[in-house]
PDB file of N, CA and C in Angstrom:
ATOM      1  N   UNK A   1       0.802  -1.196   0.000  1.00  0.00           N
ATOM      2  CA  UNK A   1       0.000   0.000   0.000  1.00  0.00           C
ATOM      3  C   UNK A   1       0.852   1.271   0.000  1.00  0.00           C
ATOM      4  N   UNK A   2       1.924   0.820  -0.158  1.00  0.00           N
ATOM      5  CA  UNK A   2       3.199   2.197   0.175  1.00  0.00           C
ATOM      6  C   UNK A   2       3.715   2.767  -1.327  1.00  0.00           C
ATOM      7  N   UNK A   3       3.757   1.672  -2.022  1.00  0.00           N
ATOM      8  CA  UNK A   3       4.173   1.487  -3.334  1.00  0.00           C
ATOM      9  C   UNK A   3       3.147   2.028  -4.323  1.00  0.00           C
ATOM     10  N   UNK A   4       3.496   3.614  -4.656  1.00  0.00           N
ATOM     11  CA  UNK A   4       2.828   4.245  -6.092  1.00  0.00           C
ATOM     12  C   UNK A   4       2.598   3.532  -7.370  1.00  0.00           C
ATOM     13  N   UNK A   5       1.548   3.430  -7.803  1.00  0.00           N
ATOM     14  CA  UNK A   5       1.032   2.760  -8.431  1.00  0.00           C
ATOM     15  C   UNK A   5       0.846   1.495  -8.692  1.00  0.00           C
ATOM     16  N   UNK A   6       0.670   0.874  -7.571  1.00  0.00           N
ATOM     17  CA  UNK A   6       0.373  -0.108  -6.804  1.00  0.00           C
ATOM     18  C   UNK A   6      -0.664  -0.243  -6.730  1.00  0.00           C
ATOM     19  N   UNK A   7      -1.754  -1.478  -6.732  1.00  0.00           N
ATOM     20  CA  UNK A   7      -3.164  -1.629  -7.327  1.00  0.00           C
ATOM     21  C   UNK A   7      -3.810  -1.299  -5.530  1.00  0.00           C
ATOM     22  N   UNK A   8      -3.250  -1.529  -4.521  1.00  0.00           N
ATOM     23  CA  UNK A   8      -3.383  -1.860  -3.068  1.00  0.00           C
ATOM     24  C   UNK A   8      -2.888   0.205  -2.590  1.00  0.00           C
ATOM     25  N   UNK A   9      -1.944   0.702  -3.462  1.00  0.00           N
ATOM     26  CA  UNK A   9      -1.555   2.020  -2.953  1.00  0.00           C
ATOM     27  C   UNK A   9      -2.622   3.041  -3.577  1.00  0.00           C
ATOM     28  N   UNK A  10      -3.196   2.930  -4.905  1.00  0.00           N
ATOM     29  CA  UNK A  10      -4.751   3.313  -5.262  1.00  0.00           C
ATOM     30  C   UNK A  10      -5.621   3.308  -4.511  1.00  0.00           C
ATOM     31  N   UNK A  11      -6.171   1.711  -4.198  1.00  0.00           N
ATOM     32  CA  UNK A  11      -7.500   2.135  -3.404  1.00  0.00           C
ATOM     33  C   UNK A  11      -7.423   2.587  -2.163  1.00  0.00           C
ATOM     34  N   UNK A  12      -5.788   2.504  -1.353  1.00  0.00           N
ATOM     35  CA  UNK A  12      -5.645   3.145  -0.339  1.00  0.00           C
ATOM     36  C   UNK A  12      -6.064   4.589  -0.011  1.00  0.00           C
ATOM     37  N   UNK A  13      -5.680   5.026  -1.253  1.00  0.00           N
ATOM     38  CA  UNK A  13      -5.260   6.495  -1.738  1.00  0.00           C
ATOM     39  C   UNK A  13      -6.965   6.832  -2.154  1.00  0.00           C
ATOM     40  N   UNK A  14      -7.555   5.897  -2.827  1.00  0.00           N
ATOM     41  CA  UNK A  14      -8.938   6.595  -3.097  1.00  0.00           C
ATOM     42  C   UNK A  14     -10.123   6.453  -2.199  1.00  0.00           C
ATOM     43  N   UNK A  15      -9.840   5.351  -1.012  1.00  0.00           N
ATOM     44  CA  UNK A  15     -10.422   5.284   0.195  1.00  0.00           C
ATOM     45  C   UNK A  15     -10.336   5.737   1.330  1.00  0.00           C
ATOM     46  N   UNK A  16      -8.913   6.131   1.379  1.00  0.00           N
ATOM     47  CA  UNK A  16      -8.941   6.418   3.019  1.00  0.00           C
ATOM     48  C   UNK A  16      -8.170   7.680   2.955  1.00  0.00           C
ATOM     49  N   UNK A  17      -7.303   8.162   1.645  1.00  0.00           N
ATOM     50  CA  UNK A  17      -6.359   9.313   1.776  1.00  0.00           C
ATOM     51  C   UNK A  17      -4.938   8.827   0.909  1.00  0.00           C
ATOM     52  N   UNK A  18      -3.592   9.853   1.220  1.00  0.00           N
ATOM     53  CA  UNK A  18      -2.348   9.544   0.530  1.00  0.00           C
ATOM     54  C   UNK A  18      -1.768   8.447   2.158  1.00  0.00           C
ATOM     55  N   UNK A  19      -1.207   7.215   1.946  1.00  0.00           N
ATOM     56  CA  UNK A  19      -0.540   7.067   3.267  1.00  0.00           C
ATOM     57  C   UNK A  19       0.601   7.683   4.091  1.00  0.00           C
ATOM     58  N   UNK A  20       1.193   8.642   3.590  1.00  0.00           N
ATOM     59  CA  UNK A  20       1.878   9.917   4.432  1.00  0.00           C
ATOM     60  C   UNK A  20       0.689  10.422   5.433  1.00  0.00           C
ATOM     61  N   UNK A  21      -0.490  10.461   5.006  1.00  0.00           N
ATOM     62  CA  UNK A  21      -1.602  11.040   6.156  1.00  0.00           C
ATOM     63  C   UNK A  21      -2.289  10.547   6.891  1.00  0.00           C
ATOM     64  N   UNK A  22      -2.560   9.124   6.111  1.00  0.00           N
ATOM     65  CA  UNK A  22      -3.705   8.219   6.552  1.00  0.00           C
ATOM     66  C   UNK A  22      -2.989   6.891   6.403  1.00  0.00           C
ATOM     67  N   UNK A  23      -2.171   6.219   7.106  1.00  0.00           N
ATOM     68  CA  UNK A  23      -1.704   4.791   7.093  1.00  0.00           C
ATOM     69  C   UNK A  23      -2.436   4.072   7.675  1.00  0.00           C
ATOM     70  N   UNK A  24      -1.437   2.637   8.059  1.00  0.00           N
ATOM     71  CA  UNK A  24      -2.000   1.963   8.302  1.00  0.00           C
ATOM     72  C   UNK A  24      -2.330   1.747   9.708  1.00  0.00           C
ATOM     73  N   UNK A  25      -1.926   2.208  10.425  1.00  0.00           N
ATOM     74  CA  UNK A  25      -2.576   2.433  11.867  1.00  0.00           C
ATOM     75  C   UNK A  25      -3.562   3.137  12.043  1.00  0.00           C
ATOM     76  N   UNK A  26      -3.825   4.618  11.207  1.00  0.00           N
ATOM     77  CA  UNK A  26      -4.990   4.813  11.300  1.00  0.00           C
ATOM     78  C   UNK A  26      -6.491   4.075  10.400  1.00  0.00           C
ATOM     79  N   UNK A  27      -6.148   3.139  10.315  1.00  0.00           N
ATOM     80  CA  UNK A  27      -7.129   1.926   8.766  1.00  0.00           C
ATOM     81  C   UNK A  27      -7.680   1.152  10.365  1.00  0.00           C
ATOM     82  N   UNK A  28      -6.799   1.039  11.207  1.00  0.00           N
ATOM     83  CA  UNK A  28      -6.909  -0.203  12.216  1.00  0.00           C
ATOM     84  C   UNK A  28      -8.296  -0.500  12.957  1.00  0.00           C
ATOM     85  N   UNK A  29      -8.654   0.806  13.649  1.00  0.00           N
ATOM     86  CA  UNK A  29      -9.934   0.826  14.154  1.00  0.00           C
ATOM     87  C   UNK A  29     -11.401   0.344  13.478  1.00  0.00           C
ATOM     88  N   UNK A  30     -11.170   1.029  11.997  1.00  0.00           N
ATOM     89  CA  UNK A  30     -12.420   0.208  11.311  1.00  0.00           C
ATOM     90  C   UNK A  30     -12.003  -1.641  10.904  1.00  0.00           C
ATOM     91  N   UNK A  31     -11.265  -2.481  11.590  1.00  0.00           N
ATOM     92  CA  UNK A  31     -11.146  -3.683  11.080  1.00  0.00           C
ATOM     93  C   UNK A  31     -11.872  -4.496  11.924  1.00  0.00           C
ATOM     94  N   UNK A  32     -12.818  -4.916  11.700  1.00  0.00           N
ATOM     95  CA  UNK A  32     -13.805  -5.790  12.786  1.00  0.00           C
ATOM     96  C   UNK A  32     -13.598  -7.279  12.715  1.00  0.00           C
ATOM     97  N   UNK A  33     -13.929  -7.685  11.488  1.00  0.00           N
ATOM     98  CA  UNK A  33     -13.479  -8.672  10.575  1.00  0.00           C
ATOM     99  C   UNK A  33     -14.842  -9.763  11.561  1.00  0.00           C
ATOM    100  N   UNK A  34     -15.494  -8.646  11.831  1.00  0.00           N
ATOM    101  CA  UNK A  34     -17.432  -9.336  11.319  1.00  0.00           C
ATOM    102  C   UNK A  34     -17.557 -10.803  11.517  1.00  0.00           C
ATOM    103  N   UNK A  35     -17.292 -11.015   9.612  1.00  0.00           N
ATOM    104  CA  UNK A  35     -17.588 -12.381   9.012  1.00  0.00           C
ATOM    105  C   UNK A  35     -16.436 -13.160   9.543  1.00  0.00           C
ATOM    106  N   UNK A  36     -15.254 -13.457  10.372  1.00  0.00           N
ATOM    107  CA  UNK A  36     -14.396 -14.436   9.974  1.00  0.00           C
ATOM    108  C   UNK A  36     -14.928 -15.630  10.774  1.00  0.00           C
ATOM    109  N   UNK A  37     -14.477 -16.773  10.522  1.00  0.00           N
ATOM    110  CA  UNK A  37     -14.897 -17.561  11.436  1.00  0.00           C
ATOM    111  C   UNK A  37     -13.958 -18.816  10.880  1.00  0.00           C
ATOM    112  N   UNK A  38     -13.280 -18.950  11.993  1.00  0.00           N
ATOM    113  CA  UNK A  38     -11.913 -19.416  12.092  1.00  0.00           C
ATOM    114  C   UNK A  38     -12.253 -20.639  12.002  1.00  0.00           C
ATOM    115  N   UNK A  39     -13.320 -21.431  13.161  1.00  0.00           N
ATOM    116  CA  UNK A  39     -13.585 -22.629  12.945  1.00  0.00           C
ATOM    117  C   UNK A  39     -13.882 -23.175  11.583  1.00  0.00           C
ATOM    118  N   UNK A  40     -14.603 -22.686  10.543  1.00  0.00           N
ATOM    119  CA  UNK A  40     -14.767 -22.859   9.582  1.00  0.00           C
ATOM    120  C   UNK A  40     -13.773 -23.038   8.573  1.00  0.00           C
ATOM    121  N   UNK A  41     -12.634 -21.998   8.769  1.00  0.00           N
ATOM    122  CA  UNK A  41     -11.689 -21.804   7.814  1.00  0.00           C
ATOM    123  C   UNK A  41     -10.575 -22.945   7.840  1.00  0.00           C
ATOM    124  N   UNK A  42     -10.797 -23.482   9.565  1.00  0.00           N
ATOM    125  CA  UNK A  42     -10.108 -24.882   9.694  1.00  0.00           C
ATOM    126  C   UNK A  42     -10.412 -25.980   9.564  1.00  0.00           C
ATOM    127  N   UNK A  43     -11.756 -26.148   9.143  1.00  0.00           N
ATOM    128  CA  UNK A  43     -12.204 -27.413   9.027  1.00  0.00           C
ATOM    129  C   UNK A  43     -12.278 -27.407   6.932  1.00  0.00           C
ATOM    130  N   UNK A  44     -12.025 -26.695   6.782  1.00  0.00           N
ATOM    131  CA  UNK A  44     -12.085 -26.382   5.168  1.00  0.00           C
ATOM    132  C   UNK A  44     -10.463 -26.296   4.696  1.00  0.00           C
ATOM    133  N   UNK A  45      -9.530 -26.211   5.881  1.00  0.00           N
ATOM    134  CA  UNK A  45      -8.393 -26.568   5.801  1.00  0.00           C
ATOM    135  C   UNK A  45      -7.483 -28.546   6.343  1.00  0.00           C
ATOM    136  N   UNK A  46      -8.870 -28.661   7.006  1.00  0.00           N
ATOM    137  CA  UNK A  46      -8.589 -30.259   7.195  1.00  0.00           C
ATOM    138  C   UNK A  46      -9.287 -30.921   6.301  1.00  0.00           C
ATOM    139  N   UNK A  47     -10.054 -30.592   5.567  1.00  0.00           N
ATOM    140  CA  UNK A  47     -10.916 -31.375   4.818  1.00  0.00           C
ATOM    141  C   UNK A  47      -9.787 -31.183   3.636  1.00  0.00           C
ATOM    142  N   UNK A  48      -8.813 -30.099   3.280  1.00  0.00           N
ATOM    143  CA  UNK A  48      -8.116 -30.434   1.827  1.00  0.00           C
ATOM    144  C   UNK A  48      -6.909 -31.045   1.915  1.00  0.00           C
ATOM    145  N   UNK A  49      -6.705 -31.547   3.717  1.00  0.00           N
ATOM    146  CA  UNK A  49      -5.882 -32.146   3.769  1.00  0.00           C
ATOM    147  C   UNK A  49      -4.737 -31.722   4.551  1.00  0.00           C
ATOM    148  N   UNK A  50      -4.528 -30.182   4.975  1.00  0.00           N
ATOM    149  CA  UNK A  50      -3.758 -30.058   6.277  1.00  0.00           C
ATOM    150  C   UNK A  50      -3.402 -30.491   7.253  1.00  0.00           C
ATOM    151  N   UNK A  51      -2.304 -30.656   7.587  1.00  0.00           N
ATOM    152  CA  UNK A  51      -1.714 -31.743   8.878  1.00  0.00           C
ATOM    153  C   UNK A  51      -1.404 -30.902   9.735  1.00  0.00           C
ATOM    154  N   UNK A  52      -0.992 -29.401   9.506  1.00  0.00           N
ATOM    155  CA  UNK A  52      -0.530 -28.390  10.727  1.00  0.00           C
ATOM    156  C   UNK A  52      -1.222 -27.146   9.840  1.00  0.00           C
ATOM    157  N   UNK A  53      -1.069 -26.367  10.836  1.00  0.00           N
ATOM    158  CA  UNK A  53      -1.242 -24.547  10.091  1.00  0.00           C
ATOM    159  C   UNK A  53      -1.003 -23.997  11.449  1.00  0.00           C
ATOM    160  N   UNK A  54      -0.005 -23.072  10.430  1.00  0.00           N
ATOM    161  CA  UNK A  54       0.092 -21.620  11.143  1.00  0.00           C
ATOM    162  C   UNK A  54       0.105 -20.413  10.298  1.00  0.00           C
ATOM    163  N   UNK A  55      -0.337 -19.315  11.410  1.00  0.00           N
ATOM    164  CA  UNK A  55      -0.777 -18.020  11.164  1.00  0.00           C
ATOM    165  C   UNK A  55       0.605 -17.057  11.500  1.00  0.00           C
ATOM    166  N   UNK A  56       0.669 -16.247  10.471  1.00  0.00           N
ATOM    167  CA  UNK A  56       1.311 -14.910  10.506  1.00  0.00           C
ATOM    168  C   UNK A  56       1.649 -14.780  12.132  1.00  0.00           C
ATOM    169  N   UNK A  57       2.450 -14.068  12.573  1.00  0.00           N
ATOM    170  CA  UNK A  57       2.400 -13.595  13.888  1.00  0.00           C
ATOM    171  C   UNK A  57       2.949 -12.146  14.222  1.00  0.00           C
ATOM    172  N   UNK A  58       3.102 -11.453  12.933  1.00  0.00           N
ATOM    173  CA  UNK A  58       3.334  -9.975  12.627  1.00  0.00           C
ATOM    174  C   UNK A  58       2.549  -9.689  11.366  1.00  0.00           C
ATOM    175  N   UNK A  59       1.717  -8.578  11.514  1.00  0.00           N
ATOM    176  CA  UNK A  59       1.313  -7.929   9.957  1.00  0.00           C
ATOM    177  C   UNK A  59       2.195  -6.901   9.663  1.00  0.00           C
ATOM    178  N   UNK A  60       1.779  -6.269   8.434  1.00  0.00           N
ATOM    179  CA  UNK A  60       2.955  -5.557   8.042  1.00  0.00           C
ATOM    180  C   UNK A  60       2.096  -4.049   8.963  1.00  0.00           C
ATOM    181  N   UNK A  61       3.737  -3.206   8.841  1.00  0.00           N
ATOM    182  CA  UNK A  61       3.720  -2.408   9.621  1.00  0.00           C
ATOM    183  C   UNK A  61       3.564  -2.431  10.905  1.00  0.00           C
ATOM    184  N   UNK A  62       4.459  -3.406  11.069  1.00  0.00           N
ATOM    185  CA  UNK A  62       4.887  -4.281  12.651  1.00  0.00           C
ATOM    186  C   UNK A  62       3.623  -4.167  13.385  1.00  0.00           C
ATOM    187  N   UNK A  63       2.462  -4.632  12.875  1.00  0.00           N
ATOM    188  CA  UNK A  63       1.101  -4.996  13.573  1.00  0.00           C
ATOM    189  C   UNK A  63       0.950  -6.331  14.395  1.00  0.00           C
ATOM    190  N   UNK A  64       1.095  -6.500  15.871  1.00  0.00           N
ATOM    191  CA  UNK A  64       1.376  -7.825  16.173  1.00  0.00           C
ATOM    192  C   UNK A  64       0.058  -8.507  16.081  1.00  0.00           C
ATOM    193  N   UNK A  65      -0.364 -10.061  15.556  1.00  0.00           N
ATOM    194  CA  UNK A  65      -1.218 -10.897  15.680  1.00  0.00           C
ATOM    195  C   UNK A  65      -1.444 -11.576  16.944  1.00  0.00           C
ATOM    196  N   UNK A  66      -0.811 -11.279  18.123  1.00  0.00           N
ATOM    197  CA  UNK A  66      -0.715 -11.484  19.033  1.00  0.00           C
ATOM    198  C   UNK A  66      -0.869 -10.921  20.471  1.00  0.00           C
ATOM    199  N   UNK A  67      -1.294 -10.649  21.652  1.00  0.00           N
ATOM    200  CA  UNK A  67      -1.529  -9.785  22.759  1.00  0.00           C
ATOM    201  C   UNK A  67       0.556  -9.624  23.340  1.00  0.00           C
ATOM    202  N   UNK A  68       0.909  -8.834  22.411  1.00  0.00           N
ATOM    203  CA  UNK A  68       2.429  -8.244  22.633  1.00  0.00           C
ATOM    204  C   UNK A  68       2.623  -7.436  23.705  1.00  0.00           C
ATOM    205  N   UNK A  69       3.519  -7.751  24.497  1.00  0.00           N
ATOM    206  CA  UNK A  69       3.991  -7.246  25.673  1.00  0.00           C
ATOM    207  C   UNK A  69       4.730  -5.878  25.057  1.00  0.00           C
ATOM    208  N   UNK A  70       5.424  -5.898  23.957  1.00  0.00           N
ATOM    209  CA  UNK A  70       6.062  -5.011  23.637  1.00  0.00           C
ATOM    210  C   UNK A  70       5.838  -3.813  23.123  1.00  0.00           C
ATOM    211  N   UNK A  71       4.248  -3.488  22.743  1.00  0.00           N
ATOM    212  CA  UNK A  71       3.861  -2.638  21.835  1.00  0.00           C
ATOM    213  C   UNK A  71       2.571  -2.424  22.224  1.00  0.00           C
ATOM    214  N   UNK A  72       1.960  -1.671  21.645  1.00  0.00           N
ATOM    215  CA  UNK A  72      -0.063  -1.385  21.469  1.00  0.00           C
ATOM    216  C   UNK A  72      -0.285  -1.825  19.887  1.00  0.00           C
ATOM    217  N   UNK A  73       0.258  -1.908  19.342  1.00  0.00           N
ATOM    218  CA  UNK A  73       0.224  -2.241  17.828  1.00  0.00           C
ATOM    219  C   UNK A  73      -0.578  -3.722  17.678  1.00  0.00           C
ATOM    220  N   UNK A  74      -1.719  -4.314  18.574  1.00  0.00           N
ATOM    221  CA  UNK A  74      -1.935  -5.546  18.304  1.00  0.00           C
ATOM    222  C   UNK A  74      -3.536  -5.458  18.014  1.00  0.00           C
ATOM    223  N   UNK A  75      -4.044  -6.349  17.667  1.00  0.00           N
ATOM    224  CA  UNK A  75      -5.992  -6.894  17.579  1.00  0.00           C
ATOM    225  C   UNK A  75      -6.886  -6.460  19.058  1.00  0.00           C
ATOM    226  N   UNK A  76      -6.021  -6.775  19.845  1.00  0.00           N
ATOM    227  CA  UNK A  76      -6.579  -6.910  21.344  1.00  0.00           C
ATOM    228  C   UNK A  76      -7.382  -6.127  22.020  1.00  0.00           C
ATOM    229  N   UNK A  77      -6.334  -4.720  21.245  1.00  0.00           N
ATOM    230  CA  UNK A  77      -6.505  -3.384  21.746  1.00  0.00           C
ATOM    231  C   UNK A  77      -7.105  -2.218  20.325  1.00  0.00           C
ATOM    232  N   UNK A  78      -6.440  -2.833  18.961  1.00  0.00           N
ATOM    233  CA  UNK A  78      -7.035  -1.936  17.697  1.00  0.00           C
ATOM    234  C   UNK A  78      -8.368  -3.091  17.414  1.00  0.00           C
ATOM    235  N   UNK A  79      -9.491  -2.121  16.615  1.00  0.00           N
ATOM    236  CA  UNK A  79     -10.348  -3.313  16.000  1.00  0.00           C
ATOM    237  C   UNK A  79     -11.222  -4.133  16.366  1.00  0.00           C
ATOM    238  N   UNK A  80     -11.341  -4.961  16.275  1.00  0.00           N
ATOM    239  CA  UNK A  80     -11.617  -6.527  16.638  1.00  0.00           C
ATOM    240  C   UNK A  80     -12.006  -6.191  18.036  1.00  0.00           C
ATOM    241  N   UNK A  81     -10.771  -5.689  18.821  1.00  0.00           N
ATOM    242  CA  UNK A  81     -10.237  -5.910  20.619  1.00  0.00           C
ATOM    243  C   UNK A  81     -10.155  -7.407  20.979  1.00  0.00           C
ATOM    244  N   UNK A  82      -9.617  -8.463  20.461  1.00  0.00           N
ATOM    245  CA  UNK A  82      -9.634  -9.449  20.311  1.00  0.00           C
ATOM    246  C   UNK A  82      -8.849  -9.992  19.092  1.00  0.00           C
ATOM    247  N   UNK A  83      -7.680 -11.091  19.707  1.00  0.00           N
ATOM    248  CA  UNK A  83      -7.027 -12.000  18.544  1.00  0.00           C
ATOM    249  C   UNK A  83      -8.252 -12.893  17.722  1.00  0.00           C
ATOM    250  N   UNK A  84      -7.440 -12.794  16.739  1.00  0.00           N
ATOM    251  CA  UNK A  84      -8.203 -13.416  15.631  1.00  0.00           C
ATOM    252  C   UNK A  84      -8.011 -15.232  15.948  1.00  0.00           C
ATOM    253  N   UNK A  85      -7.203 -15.706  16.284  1.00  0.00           N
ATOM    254  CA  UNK A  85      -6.725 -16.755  16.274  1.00  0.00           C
ATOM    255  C   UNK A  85      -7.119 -17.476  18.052  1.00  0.00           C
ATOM    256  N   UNK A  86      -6.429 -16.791  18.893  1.00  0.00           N
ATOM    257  CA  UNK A  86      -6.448 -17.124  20.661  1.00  0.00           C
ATOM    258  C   UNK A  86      -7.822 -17.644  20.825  1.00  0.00           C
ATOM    259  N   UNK A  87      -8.601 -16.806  20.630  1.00  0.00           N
ATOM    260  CA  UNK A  87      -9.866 -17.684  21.162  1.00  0.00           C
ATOM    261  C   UNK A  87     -10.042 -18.408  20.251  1.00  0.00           C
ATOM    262  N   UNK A  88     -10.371 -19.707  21.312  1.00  0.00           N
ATOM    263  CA  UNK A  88     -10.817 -21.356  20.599  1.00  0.00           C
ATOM    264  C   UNK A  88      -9.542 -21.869  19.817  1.00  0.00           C
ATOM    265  N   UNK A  89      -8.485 -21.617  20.433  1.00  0.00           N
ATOM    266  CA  UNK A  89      -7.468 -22.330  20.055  1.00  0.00           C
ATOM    267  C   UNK A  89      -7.071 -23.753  20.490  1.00  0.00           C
ATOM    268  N   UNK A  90      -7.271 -23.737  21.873  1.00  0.00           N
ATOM    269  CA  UNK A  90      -7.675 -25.517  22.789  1.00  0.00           C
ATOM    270  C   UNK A  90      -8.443 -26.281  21.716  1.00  0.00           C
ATOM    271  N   UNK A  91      -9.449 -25.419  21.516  1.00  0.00           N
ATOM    272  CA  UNK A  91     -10.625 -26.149  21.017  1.00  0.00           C
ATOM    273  C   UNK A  91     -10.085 -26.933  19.412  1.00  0.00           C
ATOM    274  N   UNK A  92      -9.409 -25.909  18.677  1.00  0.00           N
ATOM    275  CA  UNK A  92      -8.932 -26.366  17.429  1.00  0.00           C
ATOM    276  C   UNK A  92      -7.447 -27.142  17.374  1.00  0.00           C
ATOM    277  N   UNK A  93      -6.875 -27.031  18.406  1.00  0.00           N
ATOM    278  CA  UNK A  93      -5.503 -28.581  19.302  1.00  0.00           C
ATOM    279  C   UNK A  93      -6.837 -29.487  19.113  1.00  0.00           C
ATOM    280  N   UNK A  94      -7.657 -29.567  19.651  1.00  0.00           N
ATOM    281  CA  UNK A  94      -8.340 -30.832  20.198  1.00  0.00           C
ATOM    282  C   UNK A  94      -8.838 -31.758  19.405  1.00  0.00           C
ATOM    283  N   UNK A  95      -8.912 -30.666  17.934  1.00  0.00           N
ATOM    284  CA  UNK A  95      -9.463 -31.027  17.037  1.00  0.00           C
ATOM    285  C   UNK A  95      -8.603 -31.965  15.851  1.00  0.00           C
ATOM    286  N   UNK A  96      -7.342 -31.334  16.812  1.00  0.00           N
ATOM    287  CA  UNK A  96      -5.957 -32.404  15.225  1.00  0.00           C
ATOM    288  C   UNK A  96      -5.506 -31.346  14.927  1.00  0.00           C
TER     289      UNK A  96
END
């Protein structure tokens, strides 16, 4: 989204502003992410045959996926207020 003329630095640029003004920390608060539903996305990942998965554990623009001791930059606290992944994680071990 940093990169001029970049299909991702456009709609940045025609949605939210230039990112010198409007980055990606300020994008953070509107990310709810509503629809996801993880259980689903893992059982549609065991059904094609996955034996392990893992998730990102930094987004870009050092966004942690994780409740980081080191930063405010995470889900917990922007967004969501909540990891995408942590909850029902036992539940998806339990599952294979």
């Amino acid at each position: 989204m940093y990169i001029q003329g970049q299909e991702q630095y456009n709609y940045h640029v025609q949605r939210f502003g230039r990112p010198s003004k409007v980055g990606y920390k300020d994008t953070i608060p509107a990310w709810k992410a509503e629809k996801f539903d993880p259980e689903h996305l893992m059982s549609l990942y065991k059904d094609a045959g996955a034996k392990y998965f893992m998730s990102m554990g930094v987004h870009h623009d050092n966004f942690d996926m994780w409740n980081s001791k080191y930063q405010r930059w995470m889900p917990s606290i922007w967004g969501r207020r909540r990891t995408l992944w942590g909850s029902g994680a036992k539940r998806r071990r339990e599952q294979g």
